[in-house]
N, C-alpha and C. Protein backbone atom coordinates (compact mmCIF):
# COMPACT_ATOMS: atom_id res chain seq x y z
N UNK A 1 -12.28 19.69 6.64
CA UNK A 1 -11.33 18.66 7.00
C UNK A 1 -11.98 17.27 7.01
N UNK A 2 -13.31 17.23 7.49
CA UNK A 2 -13.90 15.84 7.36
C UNK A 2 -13.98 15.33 6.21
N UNK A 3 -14.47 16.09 4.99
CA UNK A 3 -13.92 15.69 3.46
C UNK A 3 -12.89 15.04 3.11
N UNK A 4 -11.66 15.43 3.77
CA UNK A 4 -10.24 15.39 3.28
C UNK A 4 -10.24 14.31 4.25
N UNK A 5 -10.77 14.03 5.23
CA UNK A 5 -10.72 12.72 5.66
C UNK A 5 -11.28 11.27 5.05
N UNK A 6 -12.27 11.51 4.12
CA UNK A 6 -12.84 10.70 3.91
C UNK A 6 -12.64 10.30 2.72
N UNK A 7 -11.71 11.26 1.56
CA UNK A 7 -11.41 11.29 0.57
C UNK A 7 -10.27 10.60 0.73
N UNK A 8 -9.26 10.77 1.63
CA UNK A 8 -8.23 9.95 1.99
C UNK A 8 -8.14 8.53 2.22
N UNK A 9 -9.53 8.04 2.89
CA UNK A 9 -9.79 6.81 3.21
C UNK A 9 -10.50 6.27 1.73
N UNK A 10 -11.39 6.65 1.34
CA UNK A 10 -11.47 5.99 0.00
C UNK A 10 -9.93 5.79 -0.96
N UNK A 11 -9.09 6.74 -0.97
CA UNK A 11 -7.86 6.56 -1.91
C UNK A 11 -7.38 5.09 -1.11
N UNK A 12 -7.20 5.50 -0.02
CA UNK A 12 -6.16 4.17 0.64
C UNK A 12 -6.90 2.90 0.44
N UNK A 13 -8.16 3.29 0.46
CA UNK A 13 -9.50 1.77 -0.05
C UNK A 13 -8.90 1.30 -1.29
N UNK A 14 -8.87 2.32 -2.14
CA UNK A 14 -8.51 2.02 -3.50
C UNK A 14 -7.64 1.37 -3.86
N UNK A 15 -6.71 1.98 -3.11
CA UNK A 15 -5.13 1.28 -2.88
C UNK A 15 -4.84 0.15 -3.10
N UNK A 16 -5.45 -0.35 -1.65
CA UNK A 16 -5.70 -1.97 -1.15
C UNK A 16 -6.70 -2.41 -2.36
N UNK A 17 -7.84 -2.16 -2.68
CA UNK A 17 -8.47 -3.18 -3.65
C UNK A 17 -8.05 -3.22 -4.97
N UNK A 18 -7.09 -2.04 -5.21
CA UNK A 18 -6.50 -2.27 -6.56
C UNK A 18 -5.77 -3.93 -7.39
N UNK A 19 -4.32 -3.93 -5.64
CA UNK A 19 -4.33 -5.33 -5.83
C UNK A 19 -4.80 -6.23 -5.88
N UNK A 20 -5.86 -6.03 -5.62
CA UNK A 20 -7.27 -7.52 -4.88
C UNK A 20 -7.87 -7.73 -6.34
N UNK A 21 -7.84 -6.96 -6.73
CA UNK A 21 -8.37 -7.26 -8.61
C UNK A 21 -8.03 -6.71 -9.53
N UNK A 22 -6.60 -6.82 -9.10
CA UNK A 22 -5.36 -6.60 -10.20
C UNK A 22 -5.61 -5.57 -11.53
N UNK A 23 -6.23 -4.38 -10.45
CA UNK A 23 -6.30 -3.38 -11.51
C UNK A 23 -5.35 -2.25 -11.73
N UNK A 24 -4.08 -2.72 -11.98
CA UNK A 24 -2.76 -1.92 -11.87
C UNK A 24 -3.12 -0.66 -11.81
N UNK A 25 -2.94 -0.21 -13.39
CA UNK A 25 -3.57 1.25 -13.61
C UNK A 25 -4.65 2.07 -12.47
N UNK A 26 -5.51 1.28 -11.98
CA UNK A 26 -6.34 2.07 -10.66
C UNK A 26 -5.64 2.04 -9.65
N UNK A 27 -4.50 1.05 -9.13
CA UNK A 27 -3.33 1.38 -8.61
C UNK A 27 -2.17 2.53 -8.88
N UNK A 28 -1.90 2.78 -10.61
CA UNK A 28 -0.88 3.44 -10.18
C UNK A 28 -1.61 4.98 -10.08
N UNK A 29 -2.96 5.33 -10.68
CA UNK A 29 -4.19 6.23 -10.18
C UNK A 29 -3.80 7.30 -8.55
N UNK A 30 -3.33 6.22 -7.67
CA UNK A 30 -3.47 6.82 -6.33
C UNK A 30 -1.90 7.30 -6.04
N UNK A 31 -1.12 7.43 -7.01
CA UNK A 31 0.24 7.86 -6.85
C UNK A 31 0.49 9.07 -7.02
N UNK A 32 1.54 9.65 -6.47
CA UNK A 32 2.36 10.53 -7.25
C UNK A 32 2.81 10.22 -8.23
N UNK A 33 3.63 11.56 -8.76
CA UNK A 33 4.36 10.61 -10.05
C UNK A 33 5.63 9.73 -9.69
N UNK A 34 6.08 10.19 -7.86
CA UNK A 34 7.23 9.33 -7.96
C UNK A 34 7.02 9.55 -6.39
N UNK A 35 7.16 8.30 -5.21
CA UNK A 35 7.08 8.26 -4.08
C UNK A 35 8.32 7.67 -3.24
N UNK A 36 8.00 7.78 -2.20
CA UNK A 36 8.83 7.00 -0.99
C UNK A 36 8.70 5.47 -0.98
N UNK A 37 9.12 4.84 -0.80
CA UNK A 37 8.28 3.27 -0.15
C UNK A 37 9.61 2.74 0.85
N UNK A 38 8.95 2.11 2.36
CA UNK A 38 9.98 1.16 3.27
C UNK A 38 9.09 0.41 3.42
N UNK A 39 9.76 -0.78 2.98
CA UNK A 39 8.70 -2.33 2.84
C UNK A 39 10.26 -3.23 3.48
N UNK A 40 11.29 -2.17 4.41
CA UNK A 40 12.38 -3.11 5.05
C UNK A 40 12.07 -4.23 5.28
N UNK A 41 10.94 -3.65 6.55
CA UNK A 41 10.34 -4.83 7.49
C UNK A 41 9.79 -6.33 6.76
N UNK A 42 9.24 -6.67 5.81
CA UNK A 42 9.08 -7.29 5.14
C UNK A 42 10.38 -7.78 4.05
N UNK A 43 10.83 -7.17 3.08
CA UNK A 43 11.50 -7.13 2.25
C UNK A 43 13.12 -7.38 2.27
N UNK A 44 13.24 -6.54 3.72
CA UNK A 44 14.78 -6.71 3.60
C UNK A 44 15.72 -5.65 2.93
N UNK A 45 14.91 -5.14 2.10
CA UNK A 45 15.18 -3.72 1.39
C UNK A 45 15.52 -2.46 2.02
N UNK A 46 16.50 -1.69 1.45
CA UNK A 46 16.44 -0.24 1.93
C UNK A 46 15.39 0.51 1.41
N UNK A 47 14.79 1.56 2.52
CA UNK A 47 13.56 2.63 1.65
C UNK A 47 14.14 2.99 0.63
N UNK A 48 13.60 3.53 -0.21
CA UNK A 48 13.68 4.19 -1.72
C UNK A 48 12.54 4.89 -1.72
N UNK A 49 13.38 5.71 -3.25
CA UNK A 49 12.26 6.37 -3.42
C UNK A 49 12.20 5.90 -5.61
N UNK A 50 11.13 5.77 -6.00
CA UNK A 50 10.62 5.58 -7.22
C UNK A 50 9.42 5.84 -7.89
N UNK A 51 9.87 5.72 -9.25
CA UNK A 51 8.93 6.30 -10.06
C UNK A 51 6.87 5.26 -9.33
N UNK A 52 6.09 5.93 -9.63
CA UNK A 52 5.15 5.25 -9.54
C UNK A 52 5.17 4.12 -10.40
N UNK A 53 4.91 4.22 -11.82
CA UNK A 53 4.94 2.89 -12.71
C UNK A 53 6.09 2.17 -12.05
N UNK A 54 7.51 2.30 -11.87
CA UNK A 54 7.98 1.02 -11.35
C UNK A 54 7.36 0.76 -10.19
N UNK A 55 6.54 1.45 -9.21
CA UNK A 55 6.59 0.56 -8.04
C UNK A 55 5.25 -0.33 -8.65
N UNK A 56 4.57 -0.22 -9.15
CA UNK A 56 3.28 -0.59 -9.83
C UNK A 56 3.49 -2.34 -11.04
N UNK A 57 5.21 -2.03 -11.63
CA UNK A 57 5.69 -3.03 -12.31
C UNK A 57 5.87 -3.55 -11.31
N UNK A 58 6.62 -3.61 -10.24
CA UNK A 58 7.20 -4.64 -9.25
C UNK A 58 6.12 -5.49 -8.80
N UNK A 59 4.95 -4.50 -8.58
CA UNK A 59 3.88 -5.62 -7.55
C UNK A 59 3.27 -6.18 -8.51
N UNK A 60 2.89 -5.48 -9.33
CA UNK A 60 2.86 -6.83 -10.95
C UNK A 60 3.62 -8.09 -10.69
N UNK A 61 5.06 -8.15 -11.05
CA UNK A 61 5.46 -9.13 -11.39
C UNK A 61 5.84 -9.89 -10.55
N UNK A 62 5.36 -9.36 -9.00
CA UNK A 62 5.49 -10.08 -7.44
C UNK A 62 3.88 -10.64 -6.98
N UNK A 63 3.57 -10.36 -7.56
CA UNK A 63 2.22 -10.72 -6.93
C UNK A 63 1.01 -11.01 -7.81
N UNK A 64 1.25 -10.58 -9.55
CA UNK A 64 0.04 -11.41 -10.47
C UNK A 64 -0.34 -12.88 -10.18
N UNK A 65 0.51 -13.52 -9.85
CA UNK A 65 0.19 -14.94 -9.98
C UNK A 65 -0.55 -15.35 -8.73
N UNK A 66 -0.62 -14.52 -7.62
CA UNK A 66 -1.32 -14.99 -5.88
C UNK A 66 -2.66 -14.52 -6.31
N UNK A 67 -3.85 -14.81 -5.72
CA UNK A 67 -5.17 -14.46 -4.77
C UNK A 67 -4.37 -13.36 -3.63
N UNK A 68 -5.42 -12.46 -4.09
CA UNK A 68 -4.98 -11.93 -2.95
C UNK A 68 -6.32 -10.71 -2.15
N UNK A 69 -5.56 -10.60 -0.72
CA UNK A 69 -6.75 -9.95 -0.55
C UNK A 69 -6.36 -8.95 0.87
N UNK A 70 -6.43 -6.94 0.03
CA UNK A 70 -5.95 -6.48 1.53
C UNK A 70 -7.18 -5.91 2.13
N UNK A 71 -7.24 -6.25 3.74
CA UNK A 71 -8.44 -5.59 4.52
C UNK A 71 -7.59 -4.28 5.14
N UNK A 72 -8.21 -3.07 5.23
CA UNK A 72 -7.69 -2.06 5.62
C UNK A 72 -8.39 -1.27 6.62
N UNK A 73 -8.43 -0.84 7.52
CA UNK A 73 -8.82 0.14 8.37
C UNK A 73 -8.08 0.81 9.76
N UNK A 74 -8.51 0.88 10.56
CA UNK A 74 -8.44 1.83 11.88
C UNK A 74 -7.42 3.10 11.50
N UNK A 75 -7.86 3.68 10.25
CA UNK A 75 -7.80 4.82 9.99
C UNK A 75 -7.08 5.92 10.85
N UNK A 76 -5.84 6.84 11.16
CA UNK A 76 -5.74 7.56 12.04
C UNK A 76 -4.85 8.74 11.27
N UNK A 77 -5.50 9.74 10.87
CA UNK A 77 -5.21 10.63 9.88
C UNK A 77 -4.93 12.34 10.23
N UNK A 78 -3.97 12.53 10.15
CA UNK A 78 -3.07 14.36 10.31
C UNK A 78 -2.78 15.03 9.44
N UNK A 79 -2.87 16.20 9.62
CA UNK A 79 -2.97 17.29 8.78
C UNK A 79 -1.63 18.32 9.03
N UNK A 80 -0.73 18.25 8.72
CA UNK A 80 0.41 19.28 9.11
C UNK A 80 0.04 20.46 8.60
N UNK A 81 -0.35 20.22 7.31
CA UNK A 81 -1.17 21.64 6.80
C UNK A 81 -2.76 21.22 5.62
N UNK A 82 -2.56 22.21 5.42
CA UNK A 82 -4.12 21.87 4.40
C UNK A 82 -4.19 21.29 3.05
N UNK A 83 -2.76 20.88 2.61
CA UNK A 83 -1.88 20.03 1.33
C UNK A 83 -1.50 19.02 1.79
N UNK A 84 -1.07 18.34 3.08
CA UNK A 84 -0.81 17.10 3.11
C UNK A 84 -1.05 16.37 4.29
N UNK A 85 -0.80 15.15 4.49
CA UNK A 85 -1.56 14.53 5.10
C UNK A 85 -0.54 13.28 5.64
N UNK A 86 -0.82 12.52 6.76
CA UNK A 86 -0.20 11.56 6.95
C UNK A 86 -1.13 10.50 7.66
N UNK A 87 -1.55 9.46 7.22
CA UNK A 87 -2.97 8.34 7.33
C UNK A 87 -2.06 7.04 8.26
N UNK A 88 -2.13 6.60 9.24
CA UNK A 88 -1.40 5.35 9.59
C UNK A 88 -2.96 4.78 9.43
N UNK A 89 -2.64 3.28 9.31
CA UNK A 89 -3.41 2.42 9.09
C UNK A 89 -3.27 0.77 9.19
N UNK A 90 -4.30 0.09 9.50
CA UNK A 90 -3.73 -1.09 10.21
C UNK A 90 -4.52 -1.87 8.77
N UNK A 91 -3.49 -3.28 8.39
CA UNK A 91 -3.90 -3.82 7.07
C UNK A 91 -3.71 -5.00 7.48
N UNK A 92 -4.27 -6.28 6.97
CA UNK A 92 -3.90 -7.78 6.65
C UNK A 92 -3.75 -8.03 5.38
N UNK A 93 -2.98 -8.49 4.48
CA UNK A 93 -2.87 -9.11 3.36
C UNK A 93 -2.44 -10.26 3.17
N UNK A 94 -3.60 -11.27 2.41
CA UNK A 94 -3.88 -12.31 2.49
C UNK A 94 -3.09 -12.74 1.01
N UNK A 95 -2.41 -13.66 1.15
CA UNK A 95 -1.54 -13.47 -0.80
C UNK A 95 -2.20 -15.46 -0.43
N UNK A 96 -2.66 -15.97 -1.63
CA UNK A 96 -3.00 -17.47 -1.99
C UNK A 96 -2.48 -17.60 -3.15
N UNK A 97 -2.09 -19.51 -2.94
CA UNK A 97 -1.90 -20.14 -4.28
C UNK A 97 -3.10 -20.77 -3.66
N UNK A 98 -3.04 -21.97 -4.94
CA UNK A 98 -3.87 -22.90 -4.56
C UNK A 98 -3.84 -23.94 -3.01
N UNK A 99 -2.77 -23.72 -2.94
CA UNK A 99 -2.17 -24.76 -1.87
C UNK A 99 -1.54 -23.98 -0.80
N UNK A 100 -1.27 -23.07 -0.94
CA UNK A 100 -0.21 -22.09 0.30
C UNK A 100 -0.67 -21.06 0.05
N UNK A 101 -0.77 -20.33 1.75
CA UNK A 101 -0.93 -18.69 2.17
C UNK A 101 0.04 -18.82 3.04
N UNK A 102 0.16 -16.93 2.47
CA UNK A 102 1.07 -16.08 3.25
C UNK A 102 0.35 -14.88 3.83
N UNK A 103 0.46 -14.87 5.13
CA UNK A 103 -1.01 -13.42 5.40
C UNK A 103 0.26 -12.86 6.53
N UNK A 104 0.35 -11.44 6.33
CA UNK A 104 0.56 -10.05 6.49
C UNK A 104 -0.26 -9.73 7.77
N UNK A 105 0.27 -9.13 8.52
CA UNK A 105 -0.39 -8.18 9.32
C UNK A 105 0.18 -7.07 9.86
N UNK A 106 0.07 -5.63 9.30
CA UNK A 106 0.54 -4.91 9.54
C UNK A 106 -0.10 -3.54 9.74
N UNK A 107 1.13 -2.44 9.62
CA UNK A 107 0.58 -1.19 10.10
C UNK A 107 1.01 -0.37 8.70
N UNK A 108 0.07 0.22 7.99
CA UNK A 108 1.03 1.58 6.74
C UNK A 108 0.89 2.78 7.71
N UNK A 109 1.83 3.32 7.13
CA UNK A 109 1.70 4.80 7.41
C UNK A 109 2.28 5.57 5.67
N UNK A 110 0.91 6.32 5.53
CA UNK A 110 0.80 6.58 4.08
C UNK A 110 0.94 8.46 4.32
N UNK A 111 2.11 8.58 3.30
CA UNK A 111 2.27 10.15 3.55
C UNK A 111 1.54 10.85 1.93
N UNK A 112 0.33 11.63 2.13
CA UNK A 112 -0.37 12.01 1.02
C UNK A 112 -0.41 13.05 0.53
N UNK A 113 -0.45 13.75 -0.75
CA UNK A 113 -0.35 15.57 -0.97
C UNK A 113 -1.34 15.79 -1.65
N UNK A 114 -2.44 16.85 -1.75
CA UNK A 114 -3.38 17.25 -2.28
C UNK A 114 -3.00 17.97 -3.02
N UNK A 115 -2.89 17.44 -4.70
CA UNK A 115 -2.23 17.77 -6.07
C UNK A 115 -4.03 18.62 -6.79
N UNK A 116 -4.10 19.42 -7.35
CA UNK A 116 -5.30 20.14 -7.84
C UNK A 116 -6.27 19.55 -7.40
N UNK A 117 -6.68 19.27 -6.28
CA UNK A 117 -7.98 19.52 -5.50
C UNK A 117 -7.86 17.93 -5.28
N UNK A 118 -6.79 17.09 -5.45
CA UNK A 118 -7.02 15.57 -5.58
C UNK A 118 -5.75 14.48 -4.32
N UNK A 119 -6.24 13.87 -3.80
CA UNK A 119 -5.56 13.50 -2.97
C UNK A 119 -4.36 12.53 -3.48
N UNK A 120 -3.22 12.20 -3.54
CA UNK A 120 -2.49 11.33 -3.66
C UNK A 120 -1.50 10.78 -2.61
N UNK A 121 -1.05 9.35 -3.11
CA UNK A 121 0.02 8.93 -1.84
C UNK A 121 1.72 9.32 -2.62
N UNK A 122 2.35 9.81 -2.00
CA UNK A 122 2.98 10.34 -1.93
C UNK A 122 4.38 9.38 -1.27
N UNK A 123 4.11 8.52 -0.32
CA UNK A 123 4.79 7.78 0.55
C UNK A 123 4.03 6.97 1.27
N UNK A 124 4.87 5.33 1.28
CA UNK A 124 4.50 3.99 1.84
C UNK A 124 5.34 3.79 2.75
N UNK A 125 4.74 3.43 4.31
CA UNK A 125 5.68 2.54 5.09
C UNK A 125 4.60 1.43 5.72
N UNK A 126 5.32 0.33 5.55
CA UNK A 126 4.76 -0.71 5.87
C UNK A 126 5.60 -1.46 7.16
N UNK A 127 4.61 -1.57 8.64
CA UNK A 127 5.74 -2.18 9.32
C UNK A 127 4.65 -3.11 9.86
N UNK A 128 5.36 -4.01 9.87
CA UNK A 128 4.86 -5.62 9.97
C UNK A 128 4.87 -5.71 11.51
N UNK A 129 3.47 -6.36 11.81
CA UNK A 129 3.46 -7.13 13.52
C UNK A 129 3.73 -8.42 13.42
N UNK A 130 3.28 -9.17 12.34
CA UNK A 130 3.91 -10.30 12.20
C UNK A 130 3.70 -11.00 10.70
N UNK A 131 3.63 -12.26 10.35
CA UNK A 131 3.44 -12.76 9.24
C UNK A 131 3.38 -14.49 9.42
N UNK A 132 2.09 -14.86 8.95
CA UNK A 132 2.59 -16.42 8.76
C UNK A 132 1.93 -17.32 7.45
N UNK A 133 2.31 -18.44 7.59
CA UNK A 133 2.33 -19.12 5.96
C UNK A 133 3.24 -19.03 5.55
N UNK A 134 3.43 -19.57 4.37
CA UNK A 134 4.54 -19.75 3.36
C UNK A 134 5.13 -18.40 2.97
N UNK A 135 6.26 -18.03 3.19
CA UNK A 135 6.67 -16.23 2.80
C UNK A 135 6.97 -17.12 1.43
N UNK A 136 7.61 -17.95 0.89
CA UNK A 136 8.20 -18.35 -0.44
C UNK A 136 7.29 -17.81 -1.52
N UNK A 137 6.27 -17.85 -0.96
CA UNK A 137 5.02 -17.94 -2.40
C UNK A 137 5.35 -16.27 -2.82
N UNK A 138 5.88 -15.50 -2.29
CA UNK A 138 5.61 -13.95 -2.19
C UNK A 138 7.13 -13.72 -2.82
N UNK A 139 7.24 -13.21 -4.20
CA UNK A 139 8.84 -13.24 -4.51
C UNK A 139 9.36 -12.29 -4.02
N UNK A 140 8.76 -11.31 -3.45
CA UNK A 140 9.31 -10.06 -3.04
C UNK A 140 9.92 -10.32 -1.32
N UNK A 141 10.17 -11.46 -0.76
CA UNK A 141 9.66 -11.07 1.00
C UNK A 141 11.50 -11.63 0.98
N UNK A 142 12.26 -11.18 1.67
CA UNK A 142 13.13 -11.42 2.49
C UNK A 142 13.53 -13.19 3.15
């Protein structure tokens, strides 16, 4: 189980630095082929559920143009059984232009399934403690 702990925390690492240097594809890497996501709290949106590549197009075309940068930790990770997993986790994301930030502070709770010996996320919830800066710069925010 400590494996599957730690394998989990590197994916969700991955996660977060995928956007940080806009390496889509190593983003859409940590998916299923098709997940959950509630980004309400932020977004304004109802949860859904979608293909990985679209959720992977969206933050493309919401977020190529920012600096950006997510810090991730205090890790707190369950096992319902020995296939899946549920990771809450506390994040900041820092989105820059040149002139305006918008920084994030929140909580995921990432629901994960161990697909042939390999961990994936499966499901995103993102619930916000707060947010400040410019939300405009962020096309996706409510």
């Amino acid at each position: 189980m400590h494996e599957d702990i730690l394998k989990i925390q590197q994916l969700i690492a991955r996660f977060a630095n995928s956007f940080d240097v806009k390496a889509w594809d190593e983003l859409q890497a940590c998916f299923t082929e098709s997940l959950y996501t509630d980004y309400s709290d932020l977004r304004g949106s109802p949860p859904e559920t979608i293909s990985a590549s679209e959720y992977v197009k969206s933050r493309r075309e919401t977020l190529d143009h920012l600096k950006l940068h997510h810090l991730v930790s205090n890790y707190e990770t369950d096992f319902p059984d020995a296939n899946s997993a549920t990771c809450r986790a506390s994040m900041v994301v820092w989105r820059k232009t040149d002139v305006e930030d918008f920084i994030t502070h929140c909580v995921y709770i990432f629901q994960l399934i161990k697909l042939n010996g390999s961990w994936k996320i499966s499901g995103i919830t993102q619930k916000v403690l707060w947010s400040e800066g410019t939300s405009s710069i962020h096309k996706g925010v409510k």
